[in-house]
Protein backbone atom coordinates (compact mmCIF):
# COMPACT_ATOMS: atom_id res chain seq x y z
CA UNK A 1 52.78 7.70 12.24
CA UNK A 2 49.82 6.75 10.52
CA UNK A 3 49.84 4.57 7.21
CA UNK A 4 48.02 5.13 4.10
CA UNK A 5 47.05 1.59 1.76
CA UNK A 6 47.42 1.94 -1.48
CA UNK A 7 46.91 -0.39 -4.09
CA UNK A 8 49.45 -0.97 -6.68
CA UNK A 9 49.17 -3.12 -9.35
CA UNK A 10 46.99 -5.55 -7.26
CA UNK A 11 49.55 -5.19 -4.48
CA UNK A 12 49.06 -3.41 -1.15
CA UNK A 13 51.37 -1.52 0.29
CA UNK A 14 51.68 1.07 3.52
CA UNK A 15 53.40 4.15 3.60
CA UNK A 16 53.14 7.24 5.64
CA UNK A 17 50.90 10.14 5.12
CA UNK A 18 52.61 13.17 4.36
CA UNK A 19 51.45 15.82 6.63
CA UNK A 20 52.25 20.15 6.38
CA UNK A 21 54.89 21.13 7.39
CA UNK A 22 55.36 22.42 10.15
CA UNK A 23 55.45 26.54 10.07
CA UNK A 24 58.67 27.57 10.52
CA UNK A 25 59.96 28.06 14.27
CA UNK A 26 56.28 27.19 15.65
CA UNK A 27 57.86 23.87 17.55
CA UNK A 28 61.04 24.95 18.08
CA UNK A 29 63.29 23.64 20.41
CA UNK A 30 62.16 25.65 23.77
CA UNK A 31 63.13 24.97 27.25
CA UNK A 32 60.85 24.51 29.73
CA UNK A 33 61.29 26.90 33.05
CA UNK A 34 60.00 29.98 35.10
CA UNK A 35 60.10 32.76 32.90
CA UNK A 36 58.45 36.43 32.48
CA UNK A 37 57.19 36.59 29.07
CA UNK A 38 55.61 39.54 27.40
CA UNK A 39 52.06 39.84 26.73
CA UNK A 40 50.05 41.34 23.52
CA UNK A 41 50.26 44.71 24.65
CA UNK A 42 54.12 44.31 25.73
CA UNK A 43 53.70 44.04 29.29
CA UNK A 44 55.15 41.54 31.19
CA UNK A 45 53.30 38.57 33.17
CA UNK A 46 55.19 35.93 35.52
CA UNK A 47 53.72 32.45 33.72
CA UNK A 48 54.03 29.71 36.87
CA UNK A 49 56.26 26.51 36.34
CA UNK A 50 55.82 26.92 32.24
CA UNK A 51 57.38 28.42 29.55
CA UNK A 52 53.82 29.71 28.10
CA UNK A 53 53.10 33.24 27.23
CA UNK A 54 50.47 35.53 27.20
CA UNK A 55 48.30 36.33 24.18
CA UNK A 56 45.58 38.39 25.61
CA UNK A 57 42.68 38.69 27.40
CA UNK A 58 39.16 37.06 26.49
CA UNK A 59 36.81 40.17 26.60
CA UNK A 60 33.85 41.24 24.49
CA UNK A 61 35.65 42.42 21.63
CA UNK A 62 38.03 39.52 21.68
CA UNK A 63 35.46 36.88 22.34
CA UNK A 64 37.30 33.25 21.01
CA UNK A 65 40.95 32.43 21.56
CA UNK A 66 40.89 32.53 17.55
CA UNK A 67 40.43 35.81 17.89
CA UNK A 68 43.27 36.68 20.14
CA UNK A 69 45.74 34.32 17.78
CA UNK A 70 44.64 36.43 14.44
CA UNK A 71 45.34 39.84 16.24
CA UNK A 72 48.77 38.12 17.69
CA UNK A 73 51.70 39.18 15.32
CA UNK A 74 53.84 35.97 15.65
CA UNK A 75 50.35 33.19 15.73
CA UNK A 76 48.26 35.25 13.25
CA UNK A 77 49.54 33.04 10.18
CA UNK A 78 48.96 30.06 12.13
CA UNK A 79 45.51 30.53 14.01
CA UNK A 80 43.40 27.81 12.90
CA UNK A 81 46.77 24.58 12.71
CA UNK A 82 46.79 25.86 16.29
CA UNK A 83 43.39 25.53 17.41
CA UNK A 84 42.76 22.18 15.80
CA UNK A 85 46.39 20.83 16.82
CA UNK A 86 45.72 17.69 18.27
CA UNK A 87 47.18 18.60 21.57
CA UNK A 88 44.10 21.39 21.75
CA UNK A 89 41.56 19.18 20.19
CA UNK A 90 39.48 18.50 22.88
CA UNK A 91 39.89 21.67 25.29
CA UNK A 92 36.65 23.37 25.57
CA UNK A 93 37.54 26.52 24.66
CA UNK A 94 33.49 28.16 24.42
CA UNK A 95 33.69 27.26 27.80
CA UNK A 96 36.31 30.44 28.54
CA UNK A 97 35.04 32.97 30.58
CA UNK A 98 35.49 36.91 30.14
CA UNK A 99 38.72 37.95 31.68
CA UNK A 100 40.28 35.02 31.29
CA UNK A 101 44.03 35.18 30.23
CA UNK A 102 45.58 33.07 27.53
CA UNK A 103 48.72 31.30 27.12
CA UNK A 104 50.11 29.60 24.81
CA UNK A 105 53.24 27.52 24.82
CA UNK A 106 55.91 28.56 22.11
CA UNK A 107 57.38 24.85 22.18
CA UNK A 108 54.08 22.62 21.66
CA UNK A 109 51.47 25.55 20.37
CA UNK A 110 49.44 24.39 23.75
CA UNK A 111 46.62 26.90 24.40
CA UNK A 112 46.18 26.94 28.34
CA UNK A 113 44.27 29.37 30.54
CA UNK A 114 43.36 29.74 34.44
CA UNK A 115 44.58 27.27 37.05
CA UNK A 116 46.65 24.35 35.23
CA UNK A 117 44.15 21.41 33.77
CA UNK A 118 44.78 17.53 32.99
CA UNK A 119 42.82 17.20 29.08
CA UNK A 120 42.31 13.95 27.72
CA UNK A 121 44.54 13.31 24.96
CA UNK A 122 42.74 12.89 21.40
CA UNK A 123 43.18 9.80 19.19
CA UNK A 124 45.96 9.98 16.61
CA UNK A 125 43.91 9.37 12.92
CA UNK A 126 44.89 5.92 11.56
CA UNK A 127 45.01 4.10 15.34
CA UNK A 128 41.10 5.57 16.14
CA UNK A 129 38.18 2.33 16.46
CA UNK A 130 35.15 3.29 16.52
CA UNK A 131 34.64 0.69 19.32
CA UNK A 132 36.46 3.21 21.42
CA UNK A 133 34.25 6.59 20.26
CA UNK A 134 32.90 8.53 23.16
CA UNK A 135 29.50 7.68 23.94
CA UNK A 136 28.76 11.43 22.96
CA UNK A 137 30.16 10.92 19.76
CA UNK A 138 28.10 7.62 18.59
CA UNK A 139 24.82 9.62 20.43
CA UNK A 140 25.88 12.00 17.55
CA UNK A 141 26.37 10.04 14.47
CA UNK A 142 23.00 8.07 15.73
CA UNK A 143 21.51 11.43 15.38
CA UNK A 144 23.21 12.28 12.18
CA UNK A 145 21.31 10.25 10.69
CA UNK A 146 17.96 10.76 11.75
CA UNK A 147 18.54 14.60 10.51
CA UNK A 148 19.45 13.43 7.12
CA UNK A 149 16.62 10.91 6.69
CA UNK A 150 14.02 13.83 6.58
CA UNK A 151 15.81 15.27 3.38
CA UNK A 152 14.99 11.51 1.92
CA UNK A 153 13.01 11.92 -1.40
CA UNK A 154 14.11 15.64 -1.80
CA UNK A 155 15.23 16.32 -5.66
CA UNK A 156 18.94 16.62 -5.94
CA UNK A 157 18.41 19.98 -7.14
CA UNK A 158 17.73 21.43 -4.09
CA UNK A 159 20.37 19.43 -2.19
CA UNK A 160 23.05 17.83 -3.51
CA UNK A 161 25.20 15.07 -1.40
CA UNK A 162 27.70 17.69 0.46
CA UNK A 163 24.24 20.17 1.26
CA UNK A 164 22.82 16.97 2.61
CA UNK A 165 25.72 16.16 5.33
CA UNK A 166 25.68 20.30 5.82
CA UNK A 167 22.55 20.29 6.79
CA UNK A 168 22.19 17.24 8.90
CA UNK A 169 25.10 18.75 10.91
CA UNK A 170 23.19 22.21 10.98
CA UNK A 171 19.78 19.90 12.33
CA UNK A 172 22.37 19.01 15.19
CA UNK A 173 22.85 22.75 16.51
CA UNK A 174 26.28 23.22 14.67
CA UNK A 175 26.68 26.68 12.88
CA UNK A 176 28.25 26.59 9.38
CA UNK A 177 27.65 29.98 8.10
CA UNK A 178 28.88 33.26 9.21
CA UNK A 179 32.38 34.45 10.48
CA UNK A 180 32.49 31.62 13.44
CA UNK A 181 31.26 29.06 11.36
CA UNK A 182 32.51 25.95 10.01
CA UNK A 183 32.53 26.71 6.05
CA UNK A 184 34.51 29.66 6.82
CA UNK A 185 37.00 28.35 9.28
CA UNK A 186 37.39 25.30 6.23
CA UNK A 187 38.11 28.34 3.63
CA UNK A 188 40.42 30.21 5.79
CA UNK A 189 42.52 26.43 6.85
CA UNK A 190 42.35 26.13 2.82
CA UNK A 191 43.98 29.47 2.43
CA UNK A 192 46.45 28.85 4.90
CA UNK A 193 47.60 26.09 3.47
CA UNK A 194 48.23 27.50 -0.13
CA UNK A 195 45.04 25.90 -1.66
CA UNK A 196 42.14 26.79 -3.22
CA UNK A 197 39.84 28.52 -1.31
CA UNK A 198 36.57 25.50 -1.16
CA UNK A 199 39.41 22.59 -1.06
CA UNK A 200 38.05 21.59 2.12
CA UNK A 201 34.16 22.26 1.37
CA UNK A 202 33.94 18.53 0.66
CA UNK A 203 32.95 15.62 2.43
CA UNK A 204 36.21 14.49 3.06
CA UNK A 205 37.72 18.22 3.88
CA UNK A 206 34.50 18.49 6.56
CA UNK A 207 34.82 14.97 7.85
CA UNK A 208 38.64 15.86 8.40
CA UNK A 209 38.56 19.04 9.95
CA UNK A 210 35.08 18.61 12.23
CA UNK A 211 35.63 14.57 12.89
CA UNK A 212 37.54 11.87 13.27
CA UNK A 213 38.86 9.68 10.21
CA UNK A 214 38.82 5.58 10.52
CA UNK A 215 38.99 5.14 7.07
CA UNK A 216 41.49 6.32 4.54
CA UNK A 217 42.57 4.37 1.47
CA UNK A 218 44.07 4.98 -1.84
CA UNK A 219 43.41 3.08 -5.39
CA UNK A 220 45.93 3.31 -8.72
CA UNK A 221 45.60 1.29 -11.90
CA UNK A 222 42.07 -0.42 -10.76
CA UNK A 223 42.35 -3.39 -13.02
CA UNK A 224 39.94 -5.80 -11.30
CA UNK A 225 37.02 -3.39 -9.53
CA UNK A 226 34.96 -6.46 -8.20
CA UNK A 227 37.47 -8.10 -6.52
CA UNK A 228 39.14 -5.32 -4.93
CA UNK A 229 35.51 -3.48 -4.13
CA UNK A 230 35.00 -6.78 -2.08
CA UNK A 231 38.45 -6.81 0.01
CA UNK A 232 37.39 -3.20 0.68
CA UNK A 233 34.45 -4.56 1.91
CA UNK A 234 35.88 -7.19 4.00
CA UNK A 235 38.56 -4.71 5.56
CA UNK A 236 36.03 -1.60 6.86
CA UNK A 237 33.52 -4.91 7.85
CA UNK A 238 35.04 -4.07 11.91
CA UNK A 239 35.54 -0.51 11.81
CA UNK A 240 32.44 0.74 9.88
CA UNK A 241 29.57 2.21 12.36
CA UNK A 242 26.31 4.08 12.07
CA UNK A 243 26.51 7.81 11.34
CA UNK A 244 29.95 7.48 9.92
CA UNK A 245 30.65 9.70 6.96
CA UNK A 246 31.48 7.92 3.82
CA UNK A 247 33.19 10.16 0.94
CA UNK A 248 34.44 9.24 -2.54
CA UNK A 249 37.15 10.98 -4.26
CA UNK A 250 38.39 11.02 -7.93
CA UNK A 251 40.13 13.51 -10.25
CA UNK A 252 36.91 14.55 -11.54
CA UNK A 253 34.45 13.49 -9.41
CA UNK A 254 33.94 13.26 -5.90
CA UNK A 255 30.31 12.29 -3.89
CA UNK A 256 29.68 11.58 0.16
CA UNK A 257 27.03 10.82 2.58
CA UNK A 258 26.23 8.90 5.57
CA UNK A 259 26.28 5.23 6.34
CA UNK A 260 23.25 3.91 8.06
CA UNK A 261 21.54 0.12 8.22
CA UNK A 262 18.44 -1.49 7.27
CA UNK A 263 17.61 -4.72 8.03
CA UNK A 264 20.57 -5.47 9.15
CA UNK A 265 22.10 -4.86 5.75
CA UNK A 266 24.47 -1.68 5.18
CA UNK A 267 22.75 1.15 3.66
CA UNK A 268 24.51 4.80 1.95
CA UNK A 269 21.88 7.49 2.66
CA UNK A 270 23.38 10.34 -0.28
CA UNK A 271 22.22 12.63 -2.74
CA UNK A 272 22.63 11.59 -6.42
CA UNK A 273 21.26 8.98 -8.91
CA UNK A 274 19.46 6.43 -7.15
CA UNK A 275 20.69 3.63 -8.98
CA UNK A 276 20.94 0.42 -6.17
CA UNK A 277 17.99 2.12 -3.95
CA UNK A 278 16.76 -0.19 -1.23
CA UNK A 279 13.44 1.60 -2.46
CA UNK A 280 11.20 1.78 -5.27
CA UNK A 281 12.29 4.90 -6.05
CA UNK A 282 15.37 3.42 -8.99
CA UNK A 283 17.40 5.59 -11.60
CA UNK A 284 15.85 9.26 -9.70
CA UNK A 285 18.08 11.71 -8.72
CA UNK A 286 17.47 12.64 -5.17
CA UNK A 287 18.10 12.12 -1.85
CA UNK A 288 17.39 7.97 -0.76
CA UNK A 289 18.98 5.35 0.81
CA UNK A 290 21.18 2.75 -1.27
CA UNK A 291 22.31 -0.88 -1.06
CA UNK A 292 26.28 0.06 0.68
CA UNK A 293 27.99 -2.91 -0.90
CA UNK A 294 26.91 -1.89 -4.35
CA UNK A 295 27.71 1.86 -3.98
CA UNK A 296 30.99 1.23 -2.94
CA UNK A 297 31.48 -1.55 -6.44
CA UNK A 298 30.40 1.44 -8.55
CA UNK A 299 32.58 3.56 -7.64
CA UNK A 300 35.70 1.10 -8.64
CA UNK A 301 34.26 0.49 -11.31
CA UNK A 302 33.68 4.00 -12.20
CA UNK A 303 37.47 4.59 -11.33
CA UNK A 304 38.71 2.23 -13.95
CA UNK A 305 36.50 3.14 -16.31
CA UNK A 306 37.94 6.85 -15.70
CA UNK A 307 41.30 5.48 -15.46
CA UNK A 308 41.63 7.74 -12.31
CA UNK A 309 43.32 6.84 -8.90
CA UNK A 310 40.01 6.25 -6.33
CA UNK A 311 40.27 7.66 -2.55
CA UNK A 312 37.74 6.68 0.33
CA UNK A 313 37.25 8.06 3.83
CA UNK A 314 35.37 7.19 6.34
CA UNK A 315 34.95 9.14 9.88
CA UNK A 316 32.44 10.23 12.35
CA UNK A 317 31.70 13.47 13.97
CA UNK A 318 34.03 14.89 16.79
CA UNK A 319 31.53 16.48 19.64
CA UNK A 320 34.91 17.96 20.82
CA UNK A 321 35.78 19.19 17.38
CA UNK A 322 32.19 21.09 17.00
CA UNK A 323 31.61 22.84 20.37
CA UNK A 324 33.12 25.86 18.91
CA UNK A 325 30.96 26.00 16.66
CA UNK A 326 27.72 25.84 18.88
C-alpha cells in the first residue's frame, strides 16, 4: 500500500492513499480454467490454460487494443484504468501486429495476445528509487532536459511552465495532440473518473499518468515554512535525480518543471518569475533555471501565506508508459 506524509501541526504522519475504486465487477472473483469464451462478434474461441477472452482482432480499422476495449460493450467504460493498470504497464502493445487476437482476463483486466509471454512487473508508486530506474528511463530524463534548456530565455507568454514540460516531451518523439495522443488520453482518464475534463493537464496529472512518481507529500497548517522547507530538503536529498519532474500544488495555484544541476548545486529549470535565477536574468518572467533549495522555501512560504494545504510530486518519465504514444 503506499503511504502519503502529511504534516500536521508540525507532526508527520503516514496514511494510505486512497485510490478509485474499483469499477464494479471488473476484478471479480473468477476462476481460473479451460474455458470457451465468446468473442466481440459472439463467436466462440477455445482460450488455452486461461480464463481470458477474446476482444477482437487488431486490423486496420481497429489499430490499438484501446480501440478494441472502447468498441467492447462490457470494457468500453473502463478502456484507459485498463491499459495503464499496472499489471499492463509495461507490455508493448505498438508492438502488436495486424491479425493479432486479444484477450483479456475478466479476473485481473490482463491484456494478453499470441503465444503466452513472461512481462516484467512495474514498480508499485511509493516503493520506486530512482537508483533502480531503467537505464532507458534515466537516458530519458537526461534528455528531458536538454529539450527544455533550448526554451531557456523564452517569455512566459509564449510558454508557460506546463507548455514547457509538453514540449520537452514532444522534442523526445512523444505525440500529445490528436486522438492517440497524450492530452487526450489525460481528458478522457479525467472524464472517466467524474472530473473535470483538464484535471490531469497538469504537471502532476502528466507526471502521473506518463511516469513514475518518487515523490508525493502533503502540507496543512504550514506554521514554520523554513524549517519544514529544509526537512523536505533533507528527505528527497537520496531520491531526487536529473530529469525528474518537480510539480507544486495549491488550492489556487499550482506550477512544475524539471530538476536539473549546475555546479553541482540543484537547479529548477520552469517557466514563471525568475526570482532565485542562477542567472543574471532576476525578477523576468520566462523560462530560466533557478536556485532548487530556494524554489522549493517559496513555495511554503507562499502556502502559509495563502493559508492553503501545499502538495509536491516528484517523478520521472516511464519509456514503457510513452511507447504508445510514439
Amino acid at each position: 500500500m503506499e503511504l502519503h506524509q502529511i504534516i500536521l501541526n508540525n507532526k508527520t504522519v503516514s496514511v494510505p492513499k486512497r485510490e478509485p475504486s474499483a469499477p464494479k465487477g471488473l476484478f471479480s472473483n473468477i476462476l481460473h480454467k479451460k474455458v470457451k469464451s465468446p468473442d466481440i462478434t459472439g463467436t466462440l474461441v477455445k482460450s488455452e490454460d486461461t480464463a481470458s477472452v477474446a476482444i477482437g482482432t487488431i486490423t486496420r480499422d481497429m489499430p490499438t487494443v484501446s480501440h478494441l476495449l472502447v468498441k467492447h460493450p462490457k470494457y468500453k467504460k473502463n478502456c484507459w484504468h485498463i491499459i495503464h493498470a499496472e499489471i499492463n504497464q509495461n507490455k508493448p502493445f505498438i508492438k502488436i501486429k495486424a491479425g493479432e487476437t486479444i484477450y483479456i482476463d475478466p479476473a485481473t483486466s490482463e491484456i494478453t495476445w499470441g503465444k503466452k509471454q513472461v512481462f516484467k512487473p512495474s514498480l508499485v508508486a511509493g516503493d520506486q528509487n530512482p537508483d533502480h530506474l531503467d537505464k532507458p528511463d534515466e537516458i530519458l530524463s537526461t534528455q528531458l532536459i536538454d529539450a527544455v534548456k533550448q526554451y531557456i530565455g523564452t517569455s512566459h507568454k509564449k510558454i508557460d511552465c506546463y507548455e514547457l514540460v509538453v514540449n520537452g516531451i514532444k522534442s523526445l518523439g512523444y505525440r500529445y495532440y490528436g486522438q492517440e495522443g497524450i492530452k487526450n488520453n489525460l481528458m478522457k482518464m479525467a472524464v472517466h473518473d467524474r472530473l473535470p475534463v483538464n484535471a490531469y493537464l497538469t504537471g502532476e496529472g502528466l507526471t502521473e499518468k506518463t511516469g513514475k512518481i518518487v515523490v508525493s507529500k502533503s502540507y496543512e497548517n504550514i506554521d514554520n515554512p523554513a524549517k519544514i522547507a529544509r526537512k523536505f530538503i533533507h528527505e528527497i536529498k537520496p531520491l531526487v535525480k536529473e530529469g525528474s519532474i518537480l510539480s507544486f500544488s495549491m488550492l489556487t495555484k499550482g506550477h512544475t518543471g524539471i530538476i536539473s544541476k549546475r555546479k553541482n548545486q540543484w537547479t529548477f529549470i520552469n517557466s514563471g518569475f525568475m526570482d532565485n535565477s542562477v542567472g543574471k536574468n532576476v525578477n523576468i518572467n520566462e523560462v530560466g533555471e533557478e536556485f532548487l533549495t530556494d524554489e522549493i522555501k517559496n513555495w511554503f512560504t507562499l502556502a502559509k501565506k495563502q493559508r492553503e494545504p501545499l502538495k509536491i510530486t516528484i517523478g520521472t518519465l516511464d519509456k514503457k508508459k510513452l511507447e504508445m504514444f510514439i
